[in-house]
C-alpha atoms as a PDB file:
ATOM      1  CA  UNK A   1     139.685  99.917  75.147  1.00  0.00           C
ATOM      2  CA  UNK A   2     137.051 101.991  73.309  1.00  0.00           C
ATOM      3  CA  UNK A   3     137.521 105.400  72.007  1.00  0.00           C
ATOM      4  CA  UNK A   4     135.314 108.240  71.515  1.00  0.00           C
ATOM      5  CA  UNK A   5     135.501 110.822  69.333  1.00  0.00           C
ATOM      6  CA  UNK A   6     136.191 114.902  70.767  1.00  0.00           C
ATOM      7  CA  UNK A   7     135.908 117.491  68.624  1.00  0.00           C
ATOM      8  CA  UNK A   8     134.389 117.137  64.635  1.00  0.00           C
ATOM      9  CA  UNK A   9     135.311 112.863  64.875  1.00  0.00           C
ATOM     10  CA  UNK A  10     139.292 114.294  64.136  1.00  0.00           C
ATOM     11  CA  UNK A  11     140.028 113.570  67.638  1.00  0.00           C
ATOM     12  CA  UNK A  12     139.562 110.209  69.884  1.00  0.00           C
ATOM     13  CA  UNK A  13     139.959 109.506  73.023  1.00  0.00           C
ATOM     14  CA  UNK A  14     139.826 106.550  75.466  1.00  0.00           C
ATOM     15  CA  UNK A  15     136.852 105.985  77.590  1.00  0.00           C
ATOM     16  CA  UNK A  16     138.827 104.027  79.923  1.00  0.00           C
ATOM     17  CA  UNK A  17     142.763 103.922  81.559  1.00  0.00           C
ATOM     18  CA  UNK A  18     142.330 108.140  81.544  1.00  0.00           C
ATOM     19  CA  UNK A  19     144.391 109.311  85.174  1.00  0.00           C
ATOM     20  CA  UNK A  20     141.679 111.034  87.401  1.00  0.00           C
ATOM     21  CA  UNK A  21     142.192 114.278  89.291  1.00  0.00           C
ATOM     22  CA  UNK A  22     141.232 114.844  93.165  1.00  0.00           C
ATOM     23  CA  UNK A  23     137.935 115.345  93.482  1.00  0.00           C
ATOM     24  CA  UNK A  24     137.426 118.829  93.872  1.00  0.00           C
ATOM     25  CA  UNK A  25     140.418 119.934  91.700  1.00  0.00           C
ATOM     26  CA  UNK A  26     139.631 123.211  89.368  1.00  0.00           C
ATOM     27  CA  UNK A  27     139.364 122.976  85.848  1.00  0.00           C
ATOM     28  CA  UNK A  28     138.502 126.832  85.536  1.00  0.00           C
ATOM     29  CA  UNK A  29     142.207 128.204  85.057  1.00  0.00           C
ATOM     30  CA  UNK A  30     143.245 125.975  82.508  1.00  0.00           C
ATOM     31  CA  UNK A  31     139.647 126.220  80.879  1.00  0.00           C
ATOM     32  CA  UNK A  32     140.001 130.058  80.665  1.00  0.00           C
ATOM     33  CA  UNK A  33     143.791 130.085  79.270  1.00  0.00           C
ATOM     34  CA  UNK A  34     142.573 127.644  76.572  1.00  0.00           C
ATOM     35  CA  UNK A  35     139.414 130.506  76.208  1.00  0.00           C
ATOM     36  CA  UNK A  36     142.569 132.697  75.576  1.00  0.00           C
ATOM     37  CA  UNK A  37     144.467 130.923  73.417  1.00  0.00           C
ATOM     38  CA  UNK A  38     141.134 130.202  71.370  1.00  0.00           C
ATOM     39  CA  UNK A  39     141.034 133.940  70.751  1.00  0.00           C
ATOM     40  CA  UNK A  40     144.642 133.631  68.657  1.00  0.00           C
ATOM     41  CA  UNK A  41     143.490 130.278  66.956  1.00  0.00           C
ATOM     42  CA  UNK A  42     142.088 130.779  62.835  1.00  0.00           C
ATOM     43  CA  UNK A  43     137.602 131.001  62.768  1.00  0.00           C
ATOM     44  CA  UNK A  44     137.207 127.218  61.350  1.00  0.00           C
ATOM     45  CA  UNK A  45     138.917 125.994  64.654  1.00  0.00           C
ATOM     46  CA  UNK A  46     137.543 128.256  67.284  1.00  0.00           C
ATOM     47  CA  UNK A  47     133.936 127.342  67.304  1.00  0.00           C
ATOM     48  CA  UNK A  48     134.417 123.477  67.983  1.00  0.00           C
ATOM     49  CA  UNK A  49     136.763 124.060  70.135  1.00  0.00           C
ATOM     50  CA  UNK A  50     135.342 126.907  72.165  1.00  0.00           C
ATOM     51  CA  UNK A  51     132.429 124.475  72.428  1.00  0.00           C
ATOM     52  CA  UNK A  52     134.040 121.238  73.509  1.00  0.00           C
ATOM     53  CA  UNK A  53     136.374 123.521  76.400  1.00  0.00           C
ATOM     54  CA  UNK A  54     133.235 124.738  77.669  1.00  0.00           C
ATOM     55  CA  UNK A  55     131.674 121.419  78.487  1.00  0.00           C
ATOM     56  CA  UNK A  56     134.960 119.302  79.379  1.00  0.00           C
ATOM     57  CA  UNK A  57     135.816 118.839  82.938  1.00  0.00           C
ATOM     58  CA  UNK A  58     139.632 118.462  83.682  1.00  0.00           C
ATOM     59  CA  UNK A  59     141.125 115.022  82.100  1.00  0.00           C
ATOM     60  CA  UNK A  60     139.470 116.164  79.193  1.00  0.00           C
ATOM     61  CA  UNK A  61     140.905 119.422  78.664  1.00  0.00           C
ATOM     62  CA  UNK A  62     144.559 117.713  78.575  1.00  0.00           C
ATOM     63  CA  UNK A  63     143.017 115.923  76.093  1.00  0.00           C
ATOM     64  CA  UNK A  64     141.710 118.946  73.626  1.00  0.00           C
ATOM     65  CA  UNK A  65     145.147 120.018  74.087  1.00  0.00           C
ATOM     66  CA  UNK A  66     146.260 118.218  71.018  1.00  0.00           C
ATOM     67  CA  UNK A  67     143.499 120.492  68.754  1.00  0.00           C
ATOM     68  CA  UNK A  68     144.556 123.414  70.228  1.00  0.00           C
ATOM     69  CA  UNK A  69     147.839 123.021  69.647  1.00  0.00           C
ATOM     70  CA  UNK A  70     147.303 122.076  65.686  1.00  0.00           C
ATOM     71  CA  UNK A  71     145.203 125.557  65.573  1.00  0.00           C
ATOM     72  CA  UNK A  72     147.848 127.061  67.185  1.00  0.00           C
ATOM     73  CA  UNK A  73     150.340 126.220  64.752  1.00  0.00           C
ATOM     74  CA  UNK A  74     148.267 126.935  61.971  1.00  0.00           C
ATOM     75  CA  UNK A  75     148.322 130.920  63.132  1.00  0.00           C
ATOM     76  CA  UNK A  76     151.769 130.827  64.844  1.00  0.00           C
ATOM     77  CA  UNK A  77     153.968 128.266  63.477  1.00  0.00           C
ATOM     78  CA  UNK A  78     154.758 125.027  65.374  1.00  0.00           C
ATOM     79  CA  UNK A  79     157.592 126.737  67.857  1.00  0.00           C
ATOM     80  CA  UNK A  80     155.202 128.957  68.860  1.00  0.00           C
ATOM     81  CA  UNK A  81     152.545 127.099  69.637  1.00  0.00           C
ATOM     82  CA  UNK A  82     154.246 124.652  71.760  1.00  0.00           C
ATOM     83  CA  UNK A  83     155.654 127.523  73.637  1.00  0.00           C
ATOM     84  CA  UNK A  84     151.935 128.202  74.416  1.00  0.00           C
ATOM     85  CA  UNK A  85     150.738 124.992  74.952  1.00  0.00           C
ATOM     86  CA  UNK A  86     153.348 124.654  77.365  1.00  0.00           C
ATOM     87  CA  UNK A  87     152.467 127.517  79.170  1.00  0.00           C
ATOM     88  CA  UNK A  88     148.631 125.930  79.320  1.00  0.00           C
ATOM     89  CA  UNK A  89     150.503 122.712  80.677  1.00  0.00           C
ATOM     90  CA  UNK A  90     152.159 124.733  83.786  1.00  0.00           C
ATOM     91  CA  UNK A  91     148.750 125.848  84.266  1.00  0.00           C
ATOM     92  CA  UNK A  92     147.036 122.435  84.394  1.00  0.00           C
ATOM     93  CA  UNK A  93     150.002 120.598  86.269  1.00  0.00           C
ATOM     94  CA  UNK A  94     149.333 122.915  89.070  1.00  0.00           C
ATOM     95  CA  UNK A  95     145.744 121.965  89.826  1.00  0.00           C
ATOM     96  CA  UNK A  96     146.742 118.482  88.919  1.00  0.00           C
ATOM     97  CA  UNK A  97     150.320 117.392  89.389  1.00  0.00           C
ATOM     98  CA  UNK A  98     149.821 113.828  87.645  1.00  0.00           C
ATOM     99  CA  UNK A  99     148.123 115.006  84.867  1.00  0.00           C
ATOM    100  CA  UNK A 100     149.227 113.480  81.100  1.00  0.00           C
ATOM    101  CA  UNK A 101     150.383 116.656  79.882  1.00  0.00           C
ATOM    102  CA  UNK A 102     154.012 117.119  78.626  1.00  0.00           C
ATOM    103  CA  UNK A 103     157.389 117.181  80.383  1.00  0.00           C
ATOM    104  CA  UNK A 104     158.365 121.042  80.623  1.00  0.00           C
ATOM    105  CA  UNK A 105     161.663 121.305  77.590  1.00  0.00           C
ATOM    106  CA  UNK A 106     164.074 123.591  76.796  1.00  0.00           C
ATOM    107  CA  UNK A 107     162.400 125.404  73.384  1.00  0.00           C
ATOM    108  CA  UNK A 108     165.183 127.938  71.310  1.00  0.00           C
END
């Protein structure tokens, strides 16, 4: 499997084995909470990211997930930021229902 590199090289993914969405299925909702989320993330994260959300298509928006979620933390502590990264999850599961986000959990 090869891997290709997301945001800044920090990030790879795999070029293959990725799940596909219906064709057809919306990206826009969960690109525009991530938008929103961006908005709460420190400077030094938000312009790579910003710029990688607005070109990804679906599969690889569960994928910048994982950067988000580090900036997230780094403004809002790790509880919070999974709280919000599970909301962005909801939002992604319902315009695709196998997507490889993670399992909802019970967060205190």
């Amino acid at each position: 499997m090869r891997w290709q590199p997301l945001v800044n090289g920090r990030l790879a993914a795999p070029v293959e084995g990725v799940p596909v969405p219906a064709v057809g299925t919306d990206a826009e909702p969960a690109r525009q909470a991530m938008r929103l989320l961006l908005e709460e993330v420190p400077a030094a994260y938000a312009g790579p990211l910003g710029r990688a959300i607005a070109a990804a298509d679906l599969p690889m928006l569960c994928l910048l997930r994982k950067p988000l979620l580090e900036a997230l933390v780094a403004r809002h502590g790790e509880l919070e930021g999974l709280r919000r990264v599970m909301r962005l999850d909801f939002l992604i599961r319902q315009s695709w229902p196998d997507a490889p986000v993670s399992r909802p959990i019970e967060l205190e």
